[in-house]
PDB file of N, CA and C in Angstrom:
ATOM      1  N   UNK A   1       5.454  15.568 -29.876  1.00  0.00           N
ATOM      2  CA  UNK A   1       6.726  14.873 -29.746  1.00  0.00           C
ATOM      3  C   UNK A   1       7.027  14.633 -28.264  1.00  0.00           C
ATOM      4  N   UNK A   2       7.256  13.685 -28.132  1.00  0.00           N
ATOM      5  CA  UNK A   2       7.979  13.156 -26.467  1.00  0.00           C
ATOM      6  C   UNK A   2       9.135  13.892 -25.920  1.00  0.00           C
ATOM      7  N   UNK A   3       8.995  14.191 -24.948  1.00  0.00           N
ATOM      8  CA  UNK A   3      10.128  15.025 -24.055  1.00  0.00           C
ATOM      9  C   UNK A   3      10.968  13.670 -24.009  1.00  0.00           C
ATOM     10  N   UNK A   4      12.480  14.040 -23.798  1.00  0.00           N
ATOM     11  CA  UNK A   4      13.383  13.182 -23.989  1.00  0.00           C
ATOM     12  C   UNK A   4      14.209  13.334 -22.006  1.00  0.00           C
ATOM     13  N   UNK A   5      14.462  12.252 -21.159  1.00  0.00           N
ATOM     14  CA  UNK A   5      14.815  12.296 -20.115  1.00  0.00           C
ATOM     15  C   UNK A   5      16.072  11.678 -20.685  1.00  0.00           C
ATOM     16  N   UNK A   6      17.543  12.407 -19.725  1.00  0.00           N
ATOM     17  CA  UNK A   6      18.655  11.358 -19.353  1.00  0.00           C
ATOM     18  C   UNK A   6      18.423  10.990 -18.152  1.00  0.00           C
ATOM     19  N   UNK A   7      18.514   9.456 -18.252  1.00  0.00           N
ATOM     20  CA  UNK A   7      18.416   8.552 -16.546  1.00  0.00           C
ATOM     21  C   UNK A   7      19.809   8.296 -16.412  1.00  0.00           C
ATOM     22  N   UNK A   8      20.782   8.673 -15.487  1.00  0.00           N
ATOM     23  CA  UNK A   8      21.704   8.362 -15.152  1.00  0.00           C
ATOM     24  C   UNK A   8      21.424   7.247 -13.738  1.00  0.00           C
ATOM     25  N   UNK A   9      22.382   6.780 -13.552  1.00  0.00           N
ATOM     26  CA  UNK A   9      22.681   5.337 -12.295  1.00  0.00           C
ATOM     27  C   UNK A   9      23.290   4.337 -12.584  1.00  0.00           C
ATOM     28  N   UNK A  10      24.441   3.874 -11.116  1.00  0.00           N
ATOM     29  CA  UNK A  10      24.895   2.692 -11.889  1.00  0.00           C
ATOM     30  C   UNK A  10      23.932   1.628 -11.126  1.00  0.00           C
ATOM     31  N   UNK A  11      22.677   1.426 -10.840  1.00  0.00           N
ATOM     32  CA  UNK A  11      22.274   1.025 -10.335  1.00  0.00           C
ATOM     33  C   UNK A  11      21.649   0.025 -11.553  1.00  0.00           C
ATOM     34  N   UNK A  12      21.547  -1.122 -12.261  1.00  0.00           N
ATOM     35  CA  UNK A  12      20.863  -1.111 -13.208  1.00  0.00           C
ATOM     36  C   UNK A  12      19.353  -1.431 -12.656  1.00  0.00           C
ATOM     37  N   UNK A  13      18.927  -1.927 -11.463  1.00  0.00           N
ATOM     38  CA  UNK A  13      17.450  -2.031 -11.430  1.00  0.00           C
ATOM     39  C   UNK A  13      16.882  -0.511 -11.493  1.00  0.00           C
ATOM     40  N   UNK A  14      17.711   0.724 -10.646  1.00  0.00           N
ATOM     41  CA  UNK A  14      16.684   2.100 -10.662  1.00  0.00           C
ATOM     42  C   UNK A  14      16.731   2.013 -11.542  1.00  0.00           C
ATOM     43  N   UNK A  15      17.482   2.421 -12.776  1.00  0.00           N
ATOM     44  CA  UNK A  15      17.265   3.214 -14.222  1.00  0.00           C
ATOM     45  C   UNK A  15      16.269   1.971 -15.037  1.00  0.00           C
ATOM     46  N   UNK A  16      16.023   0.394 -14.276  1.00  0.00           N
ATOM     47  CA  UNK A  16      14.708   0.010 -15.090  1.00  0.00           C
ATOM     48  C   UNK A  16      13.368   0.629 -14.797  1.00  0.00           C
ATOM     49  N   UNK A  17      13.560   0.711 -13.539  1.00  0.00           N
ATOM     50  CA  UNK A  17      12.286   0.893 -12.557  1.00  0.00           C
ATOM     51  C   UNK A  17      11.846   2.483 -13.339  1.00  0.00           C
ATOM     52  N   UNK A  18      13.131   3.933 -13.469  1.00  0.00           N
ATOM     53  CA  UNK A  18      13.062   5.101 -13.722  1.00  0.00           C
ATOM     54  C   UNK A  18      12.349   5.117 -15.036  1.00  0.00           C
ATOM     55  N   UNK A  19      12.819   4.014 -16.290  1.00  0.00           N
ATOM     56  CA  UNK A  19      12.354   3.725 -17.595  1.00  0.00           C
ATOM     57  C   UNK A  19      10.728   3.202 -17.155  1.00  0.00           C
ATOM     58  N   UNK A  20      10.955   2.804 -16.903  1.00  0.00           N
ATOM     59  CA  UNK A  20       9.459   1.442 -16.879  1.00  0.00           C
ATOM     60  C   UNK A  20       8.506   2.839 -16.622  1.00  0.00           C
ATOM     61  N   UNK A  21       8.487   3.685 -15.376  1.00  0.00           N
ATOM     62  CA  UNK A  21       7.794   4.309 -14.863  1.00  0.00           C
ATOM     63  C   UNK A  21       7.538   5.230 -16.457  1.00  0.00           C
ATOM     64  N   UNK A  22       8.694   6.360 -16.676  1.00  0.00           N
ATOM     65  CA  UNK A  22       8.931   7.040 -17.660  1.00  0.00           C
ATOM     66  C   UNK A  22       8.293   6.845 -19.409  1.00  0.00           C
ATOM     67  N   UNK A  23       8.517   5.468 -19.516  1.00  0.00           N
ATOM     68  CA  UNK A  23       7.863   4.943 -20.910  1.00  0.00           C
ATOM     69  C   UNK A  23       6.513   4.972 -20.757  1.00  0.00           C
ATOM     70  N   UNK A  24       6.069   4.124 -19.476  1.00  0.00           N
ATOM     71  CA  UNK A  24       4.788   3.956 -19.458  1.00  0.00           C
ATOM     72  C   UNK A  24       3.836   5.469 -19.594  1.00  0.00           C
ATOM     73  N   UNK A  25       4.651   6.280 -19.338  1.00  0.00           N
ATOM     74  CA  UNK A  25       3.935   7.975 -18.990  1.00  0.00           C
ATOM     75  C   UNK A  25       3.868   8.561 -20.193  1.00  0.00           C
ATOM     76  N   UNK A  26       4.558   7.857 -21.196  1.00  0.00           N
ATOM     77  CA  UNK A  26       4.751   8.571 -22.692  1.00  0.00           C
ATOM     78  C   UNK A  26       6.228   9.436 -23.240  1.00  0.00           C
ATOM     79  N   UNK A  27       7.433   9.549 -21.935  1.00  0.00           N
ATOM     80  CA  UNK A  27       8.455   9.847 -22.143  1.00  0.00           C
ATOM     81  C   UNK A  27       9.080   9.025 -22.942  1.00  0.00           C
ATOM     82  N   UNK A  28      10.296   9.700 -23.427  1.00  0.00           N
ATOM     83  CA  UNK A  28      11.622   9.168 -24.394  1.00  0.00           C
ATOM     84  C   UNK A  28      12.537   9.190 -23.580  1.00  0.00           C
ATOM     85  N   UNK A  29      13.061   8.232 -23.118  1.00  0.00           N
ATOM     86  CA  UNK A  29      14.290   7.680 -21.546  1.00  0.00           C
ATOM     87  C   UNK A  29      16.047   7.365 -22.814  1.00  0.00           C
ATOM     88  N   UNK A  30      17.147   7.877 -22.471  1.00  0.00           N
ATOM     89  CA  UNK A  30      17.849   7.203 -22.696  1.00  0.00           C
ATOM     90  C   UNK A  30      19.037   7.288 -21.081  1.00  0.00           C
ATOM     91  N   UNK A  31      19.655   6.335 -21.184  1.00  0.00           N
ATOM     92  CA  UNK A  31      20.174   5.362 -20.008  1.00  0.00           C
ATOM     93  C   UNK A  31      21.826   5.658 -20.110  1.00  0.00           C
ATOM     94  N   UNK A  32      22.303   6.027 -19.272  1.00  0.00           N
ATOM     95  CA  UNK A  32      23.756   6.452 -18.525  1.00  0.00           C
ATOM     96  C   UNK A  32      24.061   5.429 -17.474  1.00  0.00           C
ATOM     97  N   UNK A  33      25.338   4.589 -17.573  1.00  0.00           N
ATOM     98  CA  UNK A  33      26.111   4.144 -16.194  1.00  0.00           C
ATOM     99  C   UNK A  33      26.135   4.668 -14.966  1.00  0.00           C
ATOM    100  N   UNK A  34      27.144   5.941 -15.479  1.00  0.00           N
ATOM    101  CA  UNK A  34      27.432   6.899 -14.376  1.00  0.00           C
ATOM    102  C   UNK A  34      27.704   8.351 -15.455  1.00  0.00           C
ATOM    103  N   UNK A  35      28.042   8.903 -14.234  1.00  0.00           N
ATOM    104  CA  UNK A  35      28.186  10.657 -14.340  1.00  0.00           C
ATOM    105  C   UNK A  35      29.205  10.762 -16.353  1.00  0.00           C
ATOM    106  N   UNK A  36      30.210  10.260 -16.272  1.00  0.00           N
ATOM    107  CA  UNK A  36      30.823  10.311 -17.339  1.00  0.00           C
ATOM    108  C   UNK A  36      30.456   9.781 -19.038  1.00  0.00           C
ATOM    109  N   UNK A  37      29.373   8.800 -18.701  1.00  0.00           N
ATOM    110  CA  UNK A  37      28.630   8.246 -19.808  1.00  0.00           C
ATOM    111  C   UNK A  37      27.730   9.114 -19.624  1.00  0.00           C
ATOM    112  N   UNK A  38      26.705   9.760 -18.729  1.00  0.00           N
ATOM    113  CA  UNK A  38      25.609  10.542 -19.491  1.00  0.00           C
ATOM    114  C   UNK A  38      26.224  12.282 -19.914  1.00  0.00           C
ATOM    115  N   UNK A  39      27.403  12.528 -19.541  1.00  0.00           N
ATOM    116  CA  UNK A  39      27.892  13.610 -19.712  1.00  0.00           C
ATOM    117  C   UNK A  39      28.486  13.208 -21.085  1.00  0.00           C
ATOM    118  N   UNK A  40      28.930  12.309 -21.508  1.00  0.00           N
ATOM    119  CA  UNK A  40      29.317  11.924 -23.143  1.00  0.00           C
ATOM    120  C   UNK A  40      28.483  11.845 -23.764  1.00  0.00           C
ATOM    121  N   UNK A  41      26.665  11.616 -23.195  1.00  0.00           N
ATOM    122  CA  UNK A  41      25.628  11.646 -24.286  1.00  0.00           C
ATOM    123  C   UNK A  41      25.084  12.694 -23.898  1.00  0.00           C
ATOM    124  N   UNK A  42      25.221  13.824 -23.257  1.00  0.00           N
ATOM    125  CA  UNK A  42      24.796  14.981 -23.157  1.00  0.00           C
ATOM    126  C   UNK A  42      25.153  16.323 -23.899  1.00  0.00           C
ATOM    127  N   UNK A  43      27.047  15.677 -24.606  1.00  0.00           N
ATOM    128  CA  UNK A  43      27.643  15.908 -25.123  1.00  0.00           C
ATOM    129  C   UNK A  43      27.109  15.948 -26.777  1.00  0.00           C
ATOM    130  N   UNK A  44      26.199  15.280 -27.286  1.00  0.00           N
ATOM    131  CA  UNK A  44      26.088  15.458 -28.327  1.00  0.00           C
ATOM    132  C   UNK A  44      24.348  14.793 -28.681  1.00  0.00           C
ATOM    133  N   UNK A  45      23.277  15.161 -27.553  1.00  0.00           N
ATOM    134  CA  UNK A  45      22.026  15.272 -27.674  1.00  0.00           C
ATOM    135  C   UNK A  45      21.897  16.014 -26.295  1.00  0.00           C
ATOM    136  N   UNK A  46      21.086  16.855 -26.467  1.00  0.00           N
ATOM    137  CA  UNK A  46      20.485  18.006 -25.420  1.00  0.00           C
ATOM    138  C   UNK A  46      18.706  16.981 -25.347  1.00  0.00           C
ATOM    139  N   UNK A  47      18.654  17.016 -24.310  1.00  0.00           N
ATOM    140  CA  UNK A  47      17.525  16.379 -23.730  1.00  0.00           C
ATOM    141  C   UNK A  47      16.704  17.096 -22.653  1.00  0.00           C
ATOM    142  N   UNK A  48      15.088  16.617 -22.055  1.00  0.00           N
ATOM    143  CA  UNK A  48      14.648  17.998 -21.948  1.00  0.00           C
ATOM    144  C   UNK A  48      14.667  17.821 -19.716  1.00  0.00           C
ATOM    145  N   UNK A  49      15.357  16.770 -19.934  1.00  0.00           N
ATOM    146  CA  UNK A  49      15.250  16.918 -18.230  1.00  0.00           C
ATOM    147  C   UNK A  49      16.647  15.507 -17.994  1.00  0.00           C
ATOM    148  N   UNK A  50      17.162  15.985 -17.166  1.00  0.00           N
ATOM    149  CA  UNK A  50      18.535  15.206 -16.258  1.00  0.00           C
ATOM    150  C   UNK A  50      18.052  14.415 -15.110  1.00  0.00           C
ATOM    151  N   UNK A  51      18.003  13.090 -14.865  1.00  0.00           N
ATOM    152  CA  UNK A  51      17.525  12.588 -13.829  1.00  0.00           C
ATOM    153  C   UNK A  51      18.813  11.563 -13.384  1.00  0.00           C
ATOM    154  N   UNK A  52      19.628  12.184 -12.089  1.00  0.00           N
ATOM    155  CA  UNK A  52      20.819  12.015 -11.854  1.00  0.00           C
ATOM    156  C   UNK A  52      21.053  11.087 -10.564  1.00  0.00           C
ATOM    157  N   UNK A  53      21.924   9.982 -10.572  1.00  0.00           N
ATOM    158  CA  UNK A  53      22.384   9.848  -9.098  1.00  0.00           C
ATOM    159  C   UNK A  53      22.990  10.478  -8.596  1.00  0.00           C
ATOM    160  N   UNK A  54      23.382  10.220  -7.718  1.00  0.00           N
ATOM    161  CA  UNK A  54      24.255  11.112  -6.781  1.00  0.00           C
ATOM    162  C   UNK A  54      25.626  10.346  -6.824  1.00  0.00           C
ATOM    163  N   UNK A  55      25.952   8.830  -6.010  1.00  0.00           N
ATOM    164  CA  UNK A  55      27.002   8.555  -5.873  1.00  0.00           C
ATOM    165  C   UNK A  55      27.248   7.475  -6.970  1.00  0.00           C
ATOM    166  N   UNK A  56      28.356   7.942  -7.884  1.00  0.00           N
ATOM    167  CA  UNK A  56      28.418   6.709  -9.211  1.00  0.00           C
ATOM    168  C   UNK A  56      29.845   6.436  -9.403  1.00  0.00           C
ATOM    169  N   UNK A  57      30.535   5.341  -9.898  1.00  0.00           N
ATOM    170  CA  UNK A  57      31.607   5.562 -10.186  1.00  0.00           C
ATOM    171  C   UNK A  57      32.324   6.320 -11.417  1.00  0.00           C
ATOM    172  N   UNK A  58      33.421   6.399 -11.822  1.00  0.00           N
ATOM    173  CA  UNK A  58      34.248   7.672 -12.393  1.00  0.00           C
ATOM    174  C   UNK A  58      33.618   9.151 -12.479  1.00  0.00           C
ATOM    175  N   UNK A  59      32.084   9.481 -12.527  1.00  0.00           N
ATOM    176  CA  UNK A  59      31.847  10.414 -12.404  1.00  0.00           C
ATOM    177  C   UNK A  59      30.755  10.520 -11.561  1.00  0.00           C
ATOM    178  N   UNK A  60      30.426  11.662 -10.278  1.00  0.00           N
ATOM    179  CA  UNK A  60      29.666  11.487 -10.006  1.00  0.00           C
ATOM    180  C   UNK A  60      28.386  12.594 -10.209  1.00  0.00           C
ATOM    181  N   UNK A  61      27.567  12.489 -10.079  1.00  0.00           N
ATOM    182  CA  UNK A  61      25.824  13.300 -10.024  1.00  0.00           C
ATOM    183  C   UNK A  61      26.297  14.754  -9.880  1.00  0.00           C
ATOM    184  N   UNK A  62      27.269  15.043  -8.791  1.00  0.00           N
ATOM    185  CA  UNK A  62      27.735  16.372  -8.818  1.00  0.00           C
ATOM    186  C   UNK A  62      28.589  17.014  -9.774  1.00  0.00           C
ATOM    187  N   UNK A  63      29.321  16.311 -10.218  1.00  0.00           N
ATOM    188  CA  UNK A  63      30.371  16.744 -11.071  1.00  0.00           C
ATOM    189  C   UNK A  63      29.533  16.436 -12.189  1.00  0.00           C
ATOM    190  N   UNK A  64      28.963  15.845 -12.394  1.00  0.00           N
ATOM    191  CA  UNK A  64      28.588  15.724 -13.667  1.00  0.00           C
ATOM    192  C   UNK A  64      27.179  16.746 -13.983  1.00  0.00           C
ATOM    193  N   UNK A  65      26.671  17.550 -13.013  1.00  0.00           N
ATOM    194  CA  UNK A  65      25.254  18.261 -12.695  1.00  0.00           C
ATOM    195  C   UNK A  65      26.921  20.018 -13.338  1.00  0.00           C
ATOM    196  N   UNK A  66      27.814  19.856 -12.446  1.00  0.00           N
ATOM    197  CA  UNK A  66      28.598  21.160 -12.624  1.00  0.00           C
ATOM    198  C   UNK A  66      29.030  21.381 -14.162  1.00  0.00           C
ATOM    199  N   UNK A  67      29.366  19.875 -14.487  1.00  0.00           N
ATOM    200  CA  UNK A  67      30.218  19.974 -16.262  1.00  0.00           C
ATOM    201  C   UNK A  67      29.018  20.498 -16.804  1.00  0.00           C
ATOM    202  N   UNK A  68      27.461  20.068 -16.966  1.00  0.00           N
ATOM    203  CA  UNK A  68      26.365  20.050 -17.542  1.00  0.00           C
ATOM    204  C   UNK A  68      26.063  21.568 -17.358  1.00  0.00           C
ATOM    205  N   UNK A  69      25.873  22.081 -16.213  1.00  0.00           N
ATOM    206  CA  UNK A  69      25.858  23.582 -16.575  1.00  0.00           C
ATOM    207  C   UNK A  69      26.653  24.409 -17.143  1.00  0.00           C
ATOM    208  N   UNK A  70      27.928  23.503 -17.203  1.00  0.00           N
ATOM    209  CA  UNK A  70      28.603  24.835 -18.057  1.00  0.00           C
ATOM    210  C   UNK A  70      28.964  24.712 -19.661  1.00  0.00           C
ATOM    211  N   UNK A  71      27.575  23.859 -20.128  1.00  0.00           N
ATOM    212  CA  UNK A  71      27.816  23.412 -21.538  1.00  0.00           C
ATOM    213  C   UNK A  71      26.277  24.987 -21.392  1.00  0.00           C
ATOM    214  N   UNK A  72      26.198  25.875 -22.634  1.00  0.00           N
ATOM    215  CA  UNK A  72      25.151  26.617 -22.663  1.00  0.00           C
ATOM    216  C   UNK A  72      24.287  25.752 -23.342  1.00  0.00           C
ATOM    217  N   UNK A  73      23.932  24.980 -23.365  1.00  0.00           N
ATOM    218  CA  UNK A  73      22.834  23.613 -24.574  1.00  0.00           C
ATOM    219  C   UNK A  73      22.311  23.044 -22.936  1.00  0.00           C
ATOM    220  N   UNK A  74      22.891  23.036 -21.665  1.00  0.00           N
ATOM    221  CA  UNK A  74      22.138  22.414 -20.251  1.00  0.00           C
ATOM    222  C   UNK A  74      22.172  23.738 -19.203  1.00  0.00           C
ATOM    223  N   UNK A  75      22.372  24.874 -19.881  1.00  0.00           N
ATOM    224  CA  UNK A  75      22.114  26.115 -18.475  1.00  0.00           C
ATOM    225  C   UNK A  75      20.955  26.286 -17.912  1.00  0.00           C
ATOM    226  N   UNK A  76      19.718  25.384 -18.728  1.00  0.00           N
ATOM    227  CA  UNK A  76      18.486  25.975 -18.393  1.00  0.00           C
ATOM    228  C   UNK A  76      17.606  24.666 -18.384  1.00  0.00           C
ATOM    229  N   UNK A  77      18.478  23.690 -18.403  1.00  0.00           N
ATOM    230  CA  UNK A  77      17.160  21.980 -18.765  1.00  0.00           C
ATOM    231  C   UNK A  77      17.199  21.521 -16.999  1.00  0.00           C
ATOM    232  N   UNK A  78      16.199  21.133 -17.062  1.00  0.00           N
ATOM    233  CA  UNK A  78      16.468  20.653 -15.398  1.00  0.00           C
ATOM    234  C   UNK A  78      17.161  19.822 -14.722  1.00  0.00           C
ATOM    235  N   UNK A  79      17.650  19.666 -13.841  1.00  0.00           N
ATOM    236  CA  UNK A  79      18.172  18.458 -13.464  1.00  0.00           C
ATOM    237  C   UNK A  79      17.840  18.071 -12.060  1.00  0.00           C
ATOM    238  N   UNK A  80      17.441  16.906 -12.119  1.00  0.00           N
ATOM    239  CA  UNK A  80      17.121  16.545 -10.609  1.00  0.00           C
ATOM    240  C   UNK A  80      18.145  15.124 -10.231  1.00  0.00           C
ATOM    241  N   UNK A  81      18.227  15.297  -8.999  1.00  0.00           N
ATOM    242  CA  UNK A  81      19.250  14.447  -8.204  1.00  0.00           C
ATOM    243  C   UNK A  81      18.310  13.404  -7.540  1.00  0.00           C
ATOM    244  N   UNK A  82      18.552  11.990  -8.027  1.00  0.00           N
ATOM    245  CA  UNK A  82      17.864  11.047  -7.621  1.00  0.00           C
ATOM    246  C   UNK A  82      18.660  10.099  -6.981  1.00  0.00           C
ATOM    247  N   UNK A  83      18.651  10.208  -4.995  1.00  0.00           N
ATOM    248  CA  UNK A  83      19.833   9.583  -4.316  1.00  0.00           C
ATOM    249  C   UNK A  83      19.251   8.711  -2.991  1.00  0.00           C
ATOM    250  N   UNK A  84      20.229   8.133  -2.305  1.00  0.00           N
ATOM    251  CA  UNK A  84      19.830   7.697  -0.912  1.00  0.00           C
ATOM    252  C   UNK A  84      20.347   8.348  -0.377  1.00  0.00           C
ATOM    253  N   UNK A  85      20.724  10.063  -0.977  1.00  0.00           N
ATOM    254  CA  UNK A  85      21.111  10.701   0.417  1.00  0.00           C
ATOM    255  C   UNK A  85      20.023  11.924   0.759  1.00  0.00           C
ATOM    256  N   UNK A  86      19.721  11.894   2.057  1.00  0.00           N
ATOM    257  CA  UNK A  86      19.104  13.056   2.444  1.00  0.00           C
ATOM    258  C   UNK A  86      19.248  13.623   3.377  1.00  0.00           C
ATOM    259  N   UNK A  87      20.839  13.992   3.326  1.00  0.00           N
ATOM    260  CA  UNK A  87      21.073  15.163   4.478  1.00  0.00           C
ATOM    261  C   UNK A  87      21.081  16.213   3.720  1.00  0.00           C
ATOM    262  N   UNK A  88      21.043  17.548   4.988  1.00  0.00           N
ATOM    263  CA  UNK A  88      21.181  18.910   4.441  1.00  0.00           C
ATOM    264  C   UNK A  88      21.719  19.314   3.764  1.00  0.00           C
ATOM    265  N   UNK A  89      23.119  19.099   4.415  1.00  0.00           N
ATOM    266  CA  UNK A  89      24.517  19.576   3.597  1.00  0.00           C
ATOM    267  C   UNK A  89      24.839  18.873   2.143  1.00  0.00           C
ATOM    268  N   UNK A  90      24.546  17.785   2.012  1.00  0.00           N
ATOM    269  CA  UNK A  90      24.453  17.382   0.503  1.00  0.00           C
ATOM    270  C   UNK A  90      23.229  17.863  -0.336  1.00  0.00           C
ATOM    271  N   UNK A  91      22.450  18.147  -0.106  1.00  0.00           N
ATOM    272  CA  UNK A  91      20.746  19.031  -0.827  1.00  0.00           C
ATOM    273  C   UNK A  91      21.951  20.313  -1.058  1.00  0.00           C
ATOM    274  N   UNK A  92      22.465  20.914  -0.234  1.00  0.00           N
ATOM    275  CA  UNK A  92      23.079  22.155  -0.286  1.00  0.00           C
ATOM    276  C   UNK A  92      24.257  22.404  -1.703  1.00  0.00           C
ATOM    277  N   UNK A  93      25.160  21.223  -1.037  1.00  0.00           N
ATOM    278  CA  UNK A  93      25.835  20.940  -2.118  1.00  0.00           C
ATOM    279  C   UNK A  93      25.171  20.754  -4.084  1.00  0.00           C
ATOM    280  N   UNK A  94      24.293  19.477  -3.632  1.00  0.00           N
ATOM    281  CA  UNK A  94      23.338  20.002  -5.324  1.00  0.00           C
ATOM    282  C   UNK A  94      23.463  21.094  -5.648  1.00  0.00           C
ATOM    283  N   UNK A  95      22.624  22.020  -4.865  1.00  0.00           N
ATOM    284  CA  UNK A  95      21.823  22.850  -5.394  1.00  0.00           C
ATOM    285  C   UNK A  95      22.830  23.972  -5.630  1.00  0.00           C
ATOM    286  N   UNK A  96      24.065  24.170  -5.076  1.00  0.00           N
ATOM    287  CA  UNK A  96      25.312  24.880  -5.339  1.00  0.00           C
ATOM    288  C   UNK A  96      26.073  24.350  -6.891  1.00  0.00           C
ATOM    289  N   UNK A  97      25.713  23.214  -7.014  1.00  0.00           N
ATOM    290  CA  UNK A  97      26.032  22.752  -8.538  1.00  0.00           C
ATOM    291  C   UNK A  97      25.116  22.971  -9.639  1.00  0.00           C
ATOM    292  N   UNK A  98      24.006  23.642  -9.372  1.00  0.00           N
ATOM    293  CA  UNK A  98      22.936  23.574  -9.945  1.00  0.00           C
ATOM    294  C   UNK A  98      21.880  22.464 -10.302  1.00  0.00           C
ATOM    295  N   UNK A  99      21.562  22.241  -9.392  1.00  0.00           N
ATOM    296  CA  UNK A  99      20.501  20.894  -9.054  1.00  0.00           C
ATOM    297  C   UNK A  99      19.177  21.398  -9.217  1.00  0.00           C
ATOM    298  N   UNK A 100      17.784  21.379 -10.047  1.00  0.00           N
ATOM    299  CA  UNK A 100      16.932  21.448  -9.518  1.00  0.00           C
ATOM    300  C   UNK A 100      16.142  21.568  -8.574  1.00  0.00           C
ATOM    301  N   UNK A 101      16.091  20.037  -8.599  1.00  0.00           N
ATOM    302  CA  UNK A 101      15.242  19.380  -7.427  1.00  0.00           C
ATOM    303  C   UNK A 101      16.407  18.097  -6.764  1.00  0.00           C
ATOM    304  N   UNK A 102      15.607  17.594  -5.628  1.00  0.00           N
ATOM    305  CA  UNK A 102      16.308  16.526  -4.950  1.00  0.00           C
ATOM    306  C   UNK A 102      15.415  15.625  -4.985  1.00  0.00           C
ATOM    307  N   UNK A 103      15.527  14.384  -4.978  1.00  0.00           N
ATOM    308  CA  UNK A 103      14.411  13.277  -4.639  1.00  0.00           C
ATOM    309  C   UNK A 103      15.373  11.663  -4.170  1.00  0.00           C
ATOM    310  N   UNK A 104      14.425  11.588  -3.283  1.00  0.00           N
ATOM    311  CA  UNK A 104      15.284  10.092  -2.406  1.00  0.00           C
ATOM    312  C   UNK A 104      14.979   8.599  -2.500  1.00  0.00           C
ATOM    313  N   UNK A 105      15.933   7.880  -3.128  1.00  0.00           N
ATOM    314  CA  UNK A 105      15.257   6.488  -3.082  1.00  0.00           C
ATOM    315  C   UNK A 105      15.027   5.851  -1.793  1.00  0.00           C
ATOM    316  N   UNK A 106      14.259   4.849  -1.910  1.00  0.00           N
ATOM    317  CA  UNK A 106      13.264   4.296  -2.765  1.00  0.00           C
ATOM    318  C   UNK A 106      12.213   5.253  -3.288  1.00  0.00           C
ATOM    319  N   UNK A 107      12.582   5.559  -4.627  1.00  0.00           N
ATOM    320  CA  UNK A 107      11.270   6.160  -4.564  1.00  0.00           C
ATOM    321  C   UNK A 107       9.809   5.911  -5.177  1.00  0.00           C
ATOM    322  N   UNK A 108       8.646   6.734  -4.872  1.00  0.00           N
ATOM    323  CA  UNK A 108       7.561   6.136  -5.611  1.00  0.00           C
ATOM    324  C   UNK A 108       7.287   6.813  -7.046  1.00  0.00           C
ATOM    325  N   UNK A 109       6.983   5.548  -7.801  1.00  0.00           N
ATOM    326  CA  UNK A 109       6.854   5.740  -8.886  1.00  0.00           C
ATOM    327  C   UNK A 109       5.704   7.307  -9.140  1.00  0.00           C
ATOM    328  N   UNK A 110       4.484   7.206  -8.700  1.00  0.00           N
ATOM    329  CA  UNK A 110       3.782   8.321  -8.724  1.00  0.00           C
ATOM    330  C   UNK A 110       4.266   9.919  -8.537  1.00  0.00           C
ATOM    331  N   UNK A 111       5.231   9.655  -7.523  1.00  0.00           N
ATOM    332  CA  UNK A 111       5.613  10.852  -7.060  1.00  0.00           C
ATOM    333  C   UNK A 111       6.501  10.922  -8.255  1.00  0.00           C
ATOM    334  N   UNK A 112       7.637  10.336  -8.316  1.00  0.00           N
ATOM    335  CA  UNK A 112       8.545  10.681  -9.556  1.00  0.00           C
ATOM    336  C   UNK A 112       7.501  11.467 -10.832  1.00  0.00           C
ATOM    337  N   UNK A 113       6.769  10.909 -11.437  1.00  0.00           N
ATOM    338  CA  UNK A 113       6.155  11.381 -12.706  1.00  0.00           C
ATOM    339  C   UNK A 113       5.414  12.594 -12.058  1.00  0.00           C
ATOM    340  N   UNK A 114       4.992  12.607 -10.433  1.00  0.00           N
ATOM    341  CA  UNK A 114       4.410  14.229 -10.661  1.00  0.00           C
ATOM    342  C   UNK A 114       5.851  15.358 -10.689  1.00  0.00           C
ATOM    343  N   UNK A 115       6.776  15.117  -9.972  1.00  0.00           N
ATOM    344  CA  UNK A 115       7.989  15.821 -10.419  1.00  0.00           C
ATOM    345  C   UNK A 115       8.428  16.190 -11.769  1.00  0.00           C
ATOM    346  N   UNK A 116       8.510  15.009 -12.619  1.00  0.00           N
ATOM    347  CA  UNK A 116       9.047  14.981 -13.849  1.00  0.00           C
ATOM    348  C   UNK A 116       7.972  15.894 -14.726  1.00  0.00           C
ATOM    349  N   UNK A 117       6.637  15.728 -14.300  1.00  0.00           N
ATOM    350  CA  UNK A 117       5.784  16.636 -15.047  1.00  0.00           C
ATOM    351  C   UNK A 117       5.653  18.015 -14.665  1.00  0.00           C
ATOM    352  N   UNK A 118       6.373  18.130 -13.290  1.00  0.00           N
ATOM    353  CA  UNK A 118       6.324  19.732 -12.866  1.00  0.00           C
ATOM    354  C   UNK A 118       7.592  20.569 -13.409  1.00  0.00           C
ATOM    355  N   UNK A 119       8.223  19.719 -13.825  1.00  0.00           N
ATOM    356  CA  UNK A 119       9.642  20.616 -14.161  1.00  0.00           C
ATOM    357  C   UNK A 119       9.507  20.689 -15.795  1.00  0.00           C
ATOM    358  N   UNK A 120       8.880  19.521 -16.212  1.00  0.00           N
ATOM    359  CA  UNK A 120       8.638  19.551 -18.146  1.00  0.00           C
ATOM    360  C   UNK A 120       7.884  19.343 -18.815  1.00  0.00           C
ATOM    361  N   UNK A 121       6.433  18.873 -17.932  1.00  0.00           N
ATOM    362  CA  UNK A 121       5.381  19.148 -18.366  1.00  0.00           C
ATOM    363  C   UNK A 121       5.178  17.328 -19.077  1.00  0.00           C
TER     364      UNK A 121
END
């Protein structure tokens, strides 16, 4: 059975580019706006990895990485933060919300799927 990813972004080209990559690899992708739409479908399907923006409107990557840990159905699924930011103090911040991993756009498709396969195989 296919591991199931949430792609969050309001970006709509990343979350094609995140799918395109993701399908082609043999994953099951479903697709979030922002922080508050994938936290409403997180709400009622548990999926096996979180692939998050950072800055979205009404909800963002952080707040929505904090609500997600404190459902016990996401205390333990991964979540990685997929942003154009890469300063310290925001990596810090994630990972104080419970962030996985960090990863920075643009990113490469290759690298993404070796991530996605290190955290879920």
């Amino acid at each position: 059975m296919a591991k199931t990813v949430l792609n969050v972004d309001d970006s709509t080209s990343i979350r094609q580019m995140v799918v395109i990559t993701l399908k082609d690899a043999g994953y099951e992708v479903i697709e979030a706006a922002d922080g508050q739409e994938g936290l409403d479908i997180a709400r009622v399907k548990t999926v096996d990895l979180v692939l998050t923006d950072l800055n979205m409107p009404r909800m963002n990557g952080l707040a929505m990485t904090m609500a997600l840990r404190a459902m016990s159905s996401y205390r333990d699924v991964p979540i990685l933060i997929l942003t154009t930011e890469s300063g310290d103090e925001m990596k810090k911040q994630g990972k104080a919300a419970g962030a996985t991993g960090w990863m920075i756009k643009p990113f490469d498709p290759q690298k993404l799927l070796e991530v996605v396969r290190k955290v879920i195989g």
